[in-house]
N, C-alpha and C. Protein backbone atom coordinates (compact mmCIF):
# COMPACT_ATOMS: atom_id res chain seq x y z
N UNK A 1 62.35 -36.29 43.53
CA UNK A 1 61.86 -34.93 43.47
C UNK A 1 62.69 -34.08 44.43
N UNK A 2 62.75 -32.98 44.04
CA UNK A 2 63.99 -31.93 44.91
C UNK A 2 62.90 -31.65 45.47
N UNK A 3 63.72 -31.33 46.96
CA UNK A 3 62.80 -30.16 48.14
C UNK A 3 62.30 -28.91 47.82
N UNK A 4 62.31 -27.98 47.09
CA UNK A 4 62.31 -27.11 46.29
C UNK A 4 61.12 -27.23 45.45
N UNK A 5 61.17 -28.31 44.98
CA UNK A 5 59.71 -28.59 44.18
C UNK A 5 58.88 -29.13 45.18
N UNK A 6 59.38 -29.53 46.30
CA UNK A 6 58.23 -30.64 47.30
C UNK A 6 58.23 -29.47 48.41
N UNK A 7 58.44 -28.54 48.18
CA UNK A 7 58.00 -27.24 48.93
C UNK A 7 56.81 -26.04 48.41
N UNK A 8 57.48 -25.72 47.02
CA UNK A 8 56.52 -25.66 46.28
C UNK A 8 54.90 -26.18 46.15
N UNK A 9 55.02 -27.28 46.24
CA UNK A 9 53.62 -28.11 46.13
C UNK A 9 53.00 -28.35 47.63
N UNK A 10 53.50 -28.21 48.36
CA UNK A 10 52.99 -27.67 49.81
C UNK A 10 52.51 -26.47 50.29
N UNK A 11 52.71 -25.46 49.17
CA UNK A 11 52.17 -24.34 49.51
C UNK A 11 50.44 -23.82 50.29
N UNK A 12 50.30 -23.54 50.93
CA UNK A 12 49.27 -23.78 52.01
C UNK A 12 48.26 -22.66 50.71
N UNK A 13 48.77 -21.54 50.14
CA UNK A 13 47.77 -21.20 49.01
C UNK A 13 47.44 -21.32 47.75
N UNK A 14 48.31 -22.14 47.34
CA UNK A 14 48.07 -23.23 46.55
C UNK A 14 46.96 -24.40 46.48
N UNK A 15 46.84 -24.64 47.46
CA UNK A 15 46.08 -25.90 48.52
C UNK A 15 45.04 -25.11 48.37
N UNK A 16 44.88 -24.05 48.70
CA UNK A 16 43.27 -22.93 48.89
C UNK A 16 42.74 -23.05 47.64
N UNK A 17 43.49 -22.95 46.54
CA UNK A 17 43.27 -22.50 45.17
C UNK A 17 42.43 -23.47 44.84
N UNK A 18 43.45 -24.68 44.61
CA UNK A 18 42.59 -25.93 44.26
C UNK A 18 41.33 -26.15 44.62
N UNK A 19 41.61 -26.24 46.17
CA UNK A 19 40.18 -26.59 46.92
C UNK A 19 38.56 -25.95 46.82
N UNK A 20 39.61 -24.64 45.99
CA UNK A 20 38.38 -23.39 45.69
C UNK A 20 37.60 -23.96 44.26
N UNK A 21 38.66 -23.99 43.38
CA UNK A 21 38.50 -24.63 42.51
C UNK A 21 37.52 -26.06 42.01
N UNK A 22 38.04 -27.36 42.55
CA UNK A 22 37.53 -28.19 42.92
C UNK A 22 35.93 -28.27 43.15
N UNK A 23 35.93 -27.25 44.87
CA UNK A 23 34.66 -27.17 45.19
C UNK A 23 33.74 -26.05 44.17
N UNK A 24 33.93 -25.47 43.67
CA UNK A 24 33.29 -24.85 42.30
C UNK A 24 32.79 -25.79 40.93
N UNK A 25 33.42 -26.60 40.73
CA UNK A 25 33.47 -27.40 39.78
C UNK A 25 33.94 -28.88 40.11
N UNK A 26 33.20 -29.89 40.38
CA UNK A 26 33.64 -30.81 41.00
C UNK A 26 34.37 -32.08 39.64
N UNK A 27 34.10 -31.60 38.38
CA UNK A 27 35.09 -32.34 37.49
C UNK A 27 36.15 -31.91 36.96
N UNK A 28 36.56 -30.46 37.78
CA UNK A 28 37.88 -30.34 37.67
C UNK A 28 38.89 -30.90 38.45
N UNK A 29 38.48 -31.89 38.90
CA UNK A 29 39.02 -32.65 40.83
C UNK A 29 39.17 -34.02 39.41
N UNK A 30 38.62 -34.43 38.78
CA UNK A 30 38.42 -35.27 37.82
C UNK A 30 39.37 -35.21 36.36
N UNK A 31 40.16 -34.26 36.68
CA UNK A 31 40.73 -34.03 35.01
C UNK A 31 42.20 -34.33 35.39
N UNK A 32 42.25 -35.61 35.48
CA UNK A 32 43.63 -36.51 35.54
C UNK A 32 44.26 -37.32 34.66
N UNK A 33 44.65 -37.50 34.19
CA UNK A 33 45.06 -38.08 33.09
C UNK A 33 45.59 -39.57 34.10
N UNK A 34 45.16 -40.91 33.93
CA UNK A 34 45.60 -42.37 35.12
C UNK A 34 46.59 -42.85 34.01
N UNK A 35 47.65 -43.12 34.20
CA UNK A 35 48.98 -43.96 33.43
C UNK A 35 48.42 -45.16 32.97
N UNK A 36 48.56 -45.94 32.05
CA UNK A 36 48.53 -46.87 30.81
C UNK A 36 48.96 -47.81 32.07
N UNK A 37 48.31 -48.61 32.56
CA UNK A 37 48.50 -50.14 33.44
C UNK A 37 48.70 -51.37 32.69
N UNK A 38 49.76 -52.36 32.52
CA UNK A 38 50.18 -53.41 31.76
C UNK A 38 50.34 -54.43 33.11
N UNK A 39 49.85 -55.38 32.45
CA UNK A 39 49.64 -56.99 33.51
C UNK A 39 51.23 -57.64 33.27
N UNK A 40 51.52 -58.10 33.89
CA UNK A 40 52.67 -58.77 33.89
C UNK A 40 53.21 -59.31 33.00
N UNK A 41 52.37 -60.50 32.09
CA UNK A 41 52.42 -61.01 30.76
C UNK A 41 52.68 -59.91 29.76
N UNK A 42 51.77 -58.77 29.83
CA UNK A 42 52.06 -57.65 28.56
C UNK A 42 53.32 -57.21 28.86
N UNK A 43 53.70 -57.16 29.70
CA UNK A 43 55.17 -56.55 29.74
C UNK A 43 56.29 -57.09 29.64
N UNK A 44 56.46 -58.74 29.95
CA UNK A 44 57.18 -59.56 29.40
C UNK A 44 57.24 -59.79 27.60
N UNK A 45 55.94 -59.57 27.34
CA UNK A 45 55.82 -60.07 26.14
C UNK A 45 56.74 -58.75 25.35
N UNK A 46 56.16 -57.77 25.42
CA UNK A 46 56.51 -56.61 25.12
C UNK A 46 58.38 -56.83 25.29
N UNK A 47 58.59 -56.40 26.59
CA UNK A 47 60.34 -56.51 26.58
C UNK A 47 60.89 -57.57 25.34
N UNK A 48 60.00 -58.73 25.41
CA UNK A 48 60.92 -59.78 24.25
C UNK A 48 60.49 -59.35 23.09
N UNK A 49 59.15 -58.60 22.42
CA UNK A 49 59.63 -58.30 21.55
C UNK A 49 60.29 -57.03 21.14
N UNK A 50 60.32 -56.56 21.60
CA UNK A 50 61.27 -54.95 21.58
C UNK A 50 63.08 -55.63 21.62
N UNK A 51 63.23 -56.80 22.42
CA UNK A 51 65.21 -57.25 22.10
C UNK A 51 64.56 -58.21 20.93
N UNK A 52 63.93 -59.23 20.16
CA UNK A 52 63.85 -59.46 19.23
C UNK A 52 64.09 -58.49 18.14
N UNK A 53 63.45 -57.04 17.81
CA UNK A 53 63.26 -55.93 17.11
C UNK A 53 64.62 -55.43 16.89
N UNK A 54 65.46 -55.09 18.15
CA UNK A 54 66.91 -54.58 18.53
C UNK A 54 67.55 -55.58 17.85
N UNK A 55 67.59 -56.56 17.75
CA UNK A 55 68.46 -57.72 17.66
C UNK A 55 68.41 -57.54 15.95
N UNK A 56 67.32 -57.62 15.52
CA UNK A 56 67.02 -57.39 13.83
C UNK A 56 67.39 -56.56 13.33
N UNK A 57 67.38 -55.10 13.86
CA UNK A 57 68.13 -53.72 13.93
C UNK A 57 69.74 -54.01 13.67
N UNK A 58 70.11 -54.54 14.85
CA UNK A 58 71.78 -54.20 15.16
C UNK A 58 71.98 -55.42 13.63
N UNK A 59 71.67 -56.60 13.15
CA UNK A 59 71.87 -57.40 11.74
C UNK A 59 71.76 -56.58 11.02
N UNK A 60 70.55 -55.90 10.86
CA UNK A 60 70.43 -55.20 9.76
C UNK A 60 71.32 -54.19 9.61
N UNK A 61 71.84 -53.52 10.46
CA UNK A 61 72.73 -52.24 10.07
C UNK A 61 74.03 -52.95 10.07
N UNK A 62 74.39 -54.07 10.76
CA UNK A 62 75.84 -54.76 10.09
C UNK A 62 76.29 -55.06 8.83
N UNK A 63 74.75 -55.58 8.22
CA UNK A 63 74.78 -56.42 6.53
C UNK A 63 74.56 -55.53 6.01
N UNK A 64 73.33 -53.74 6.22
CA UNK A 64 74.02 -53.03 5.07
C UNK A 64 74.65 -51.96 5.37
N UNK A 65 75.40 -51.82 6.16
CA UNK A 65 76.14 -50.59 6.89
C UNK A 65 75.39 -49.08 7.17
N UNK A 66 75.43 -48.38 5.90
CA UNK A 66 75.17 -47.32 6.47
C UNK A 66 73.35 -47.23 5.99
N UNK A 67 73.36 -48.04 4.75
CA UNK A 67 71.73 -48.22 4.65
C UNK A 67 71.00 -48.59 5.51
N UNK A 68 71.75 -49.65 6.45
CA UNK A 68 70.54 -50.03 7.63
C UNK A 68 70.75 -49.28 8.52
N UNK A 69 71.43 -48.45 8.79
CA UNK A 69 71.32 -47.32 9.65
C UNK A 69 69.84 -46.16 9.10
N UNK A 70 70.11 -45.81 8.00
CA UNK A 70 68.97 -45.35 7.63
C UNK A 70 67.97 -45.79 7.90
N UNK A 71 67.76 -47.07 7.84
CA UNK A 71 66.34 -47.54 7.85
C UNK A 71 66.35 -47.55 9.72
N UNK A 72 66.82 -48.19 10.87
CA UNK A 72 67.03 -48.72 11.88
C UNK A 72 66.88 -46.79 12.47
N UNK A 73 67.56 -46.15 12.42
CA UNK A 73 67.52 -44.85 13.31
C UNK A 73 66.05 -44.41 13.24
N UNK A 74 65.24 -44.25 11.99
CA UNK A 74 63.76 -43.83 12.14
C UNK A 74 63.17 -44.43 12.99
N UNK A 75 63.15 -46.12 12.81
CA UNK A 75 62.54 -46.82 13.75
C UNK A 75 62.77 -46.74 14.86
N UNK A 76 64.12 -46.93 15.32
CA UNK A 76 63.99 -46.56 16.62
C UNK A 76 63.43 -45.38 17.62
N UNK A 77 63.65 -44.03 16.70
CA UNK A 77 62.97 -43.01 17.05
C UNK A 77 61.30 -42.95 17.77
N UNK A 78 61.05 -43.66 16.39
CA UNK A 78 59.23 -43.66 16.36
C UNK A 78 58.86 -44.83 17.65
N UNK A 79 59.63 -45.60 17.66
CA UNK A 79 59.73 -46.55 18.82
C UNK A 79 59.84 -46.22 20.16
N UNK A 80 60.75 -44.94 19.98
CA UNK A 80 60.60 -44.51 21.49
C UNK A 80 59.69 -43.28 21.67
N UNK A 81 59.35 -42.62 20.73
CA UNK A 81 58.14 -41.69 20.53
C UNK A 81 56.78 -42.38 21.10
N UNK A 82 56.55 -43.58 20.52
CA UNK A 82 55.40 -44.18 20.98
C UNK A 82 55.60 -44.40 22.44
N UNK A 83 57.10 -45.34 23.08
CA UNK A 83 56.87 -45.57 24.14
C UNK A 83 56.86 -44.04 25.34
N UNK A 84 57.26 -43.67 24.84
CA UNK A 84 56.91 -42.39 26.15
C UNK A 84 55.28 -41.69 26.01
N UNK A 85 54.61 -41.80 24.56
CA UNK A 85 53.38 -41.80 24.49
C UNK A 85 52.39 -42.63 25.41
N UNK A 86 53.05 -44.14 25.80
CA UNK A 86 52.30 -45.00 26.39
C UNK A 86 52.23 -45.06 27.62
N UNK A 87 53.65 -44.15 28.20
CA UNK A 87 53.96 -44.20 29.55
C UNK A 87 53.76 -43.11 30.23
N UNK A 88 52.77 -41.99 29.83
CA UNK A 88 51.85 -41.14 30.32
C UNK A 88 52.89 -40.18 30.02
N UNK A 89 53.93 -40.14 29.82
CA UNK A 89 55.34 -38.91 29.07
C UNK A 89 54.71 -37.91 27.59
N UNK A 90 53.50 -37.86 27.56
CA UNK A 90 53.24 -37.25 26.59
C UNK A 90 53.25 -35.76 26.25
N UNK A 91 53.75 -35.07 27.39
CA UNK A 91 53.92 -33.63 27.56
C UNK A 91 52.67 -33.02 28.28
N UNK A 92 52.34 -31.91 27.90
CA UNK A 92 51.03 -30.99 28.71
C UNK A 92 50.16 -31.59 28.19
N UNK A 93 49.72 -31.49 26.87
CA UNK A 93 48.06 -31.93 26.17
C UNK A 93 48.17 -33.36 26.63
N UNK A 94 49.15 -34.44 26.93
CA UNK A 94 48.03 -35.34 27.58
C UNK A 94 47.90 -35.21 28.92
N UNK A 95 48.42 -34.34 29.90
CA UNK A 95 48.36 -34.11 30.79
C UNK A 95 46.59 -33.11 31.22
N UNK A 96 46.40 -32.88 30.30
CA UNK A 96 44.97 -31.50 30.40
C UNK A 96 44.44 -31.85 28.96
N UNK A 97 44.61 -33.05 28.51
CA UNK A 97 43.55 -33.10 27.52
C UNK A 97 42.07 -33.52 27.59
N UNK A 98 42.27 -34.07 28.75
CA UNK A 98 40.60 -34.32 29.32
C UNK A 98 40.11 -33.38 30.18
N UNK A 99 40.45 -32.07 30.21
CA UNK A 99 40.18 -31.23 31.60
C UNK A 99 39.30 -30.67 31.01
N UNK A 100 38.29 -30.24 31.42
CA UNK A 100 37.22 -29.08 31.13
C UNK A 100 37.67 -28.06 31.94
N UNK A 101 37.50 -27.18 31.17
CA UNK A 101 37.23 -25.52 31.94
C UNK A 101 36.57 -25.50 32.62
N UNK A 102 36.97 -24.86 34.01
CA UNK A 102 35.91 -24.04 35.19
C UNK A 102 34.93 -23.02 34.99
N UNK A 103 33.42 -22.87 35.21
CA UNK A 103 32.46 -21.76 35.18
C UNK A 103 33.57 -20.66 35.36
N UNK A 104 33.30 -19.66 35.50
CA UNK A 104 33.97 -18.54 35.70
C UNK A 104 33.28 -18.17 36.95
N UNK A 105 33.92 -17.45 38.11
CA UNK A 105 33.61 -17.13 39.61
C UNK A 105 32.48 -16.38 39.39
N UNK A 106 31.46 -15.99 39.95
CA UNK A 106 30.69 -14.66 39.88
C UNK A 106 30.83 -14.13 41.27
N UNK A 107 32.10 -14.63 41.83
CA UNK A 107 32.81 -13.83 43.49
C UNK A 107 33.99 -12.71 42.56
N UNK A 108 33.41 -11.55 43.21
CA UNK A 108 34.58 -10.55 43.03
C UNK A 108 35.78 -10.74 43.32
């Protein structure tokens, strides 16, 4: 992370905001989205089959050249679509898809 952004996020009224926030609504302190946790085994297993998959890929587009390219480029796509889906990389909505809205202040 650049200093710049880790300055940013130190902002002392920033910090107010939240805290204002927060203490107004205590499940907005709650609207976090926690990263997808894999045990050791799932992730071994996973890596071997993802170079099994690659390995079937790179055959397949040798034996039919440009047809298995066709077929092999979608997949891989959707393959890495999912994995950044899994690895909390899902953009804003999964970032604030569990957030509820705050009451609205009735402080001027």
């Amino acid at each position: 992370m650049s200093r710049k952004v880790e300055g940013e996020r130190r902002d002392p009224k920033f910090d107010e905001i939240v805290t204002h926030l927060v203490a107004g609504d205590p499940s907005f302190g709650e609207a976090t989205r926690t990263p997808l946790a894999w045990n050791k085994a799932a992730q071994v297993a996973l890596v071997v089959v993802a170079a099994i998959a690659w390995a079937g890929l790179s055959v397949l587009m040798v034996v039919w050249g440009w047809r298995g390219a066709l077929v092999a480029v979608p997949i891989v796509v959707v393959a890495v679509v999912i994995a950044v889906r899994l690895a909390g990389g899902g953009g804003a909505g999964a970032q604030t898809g569990n957030a509820v809205s705050p009451a609205p202040d009735d402080e001027p």
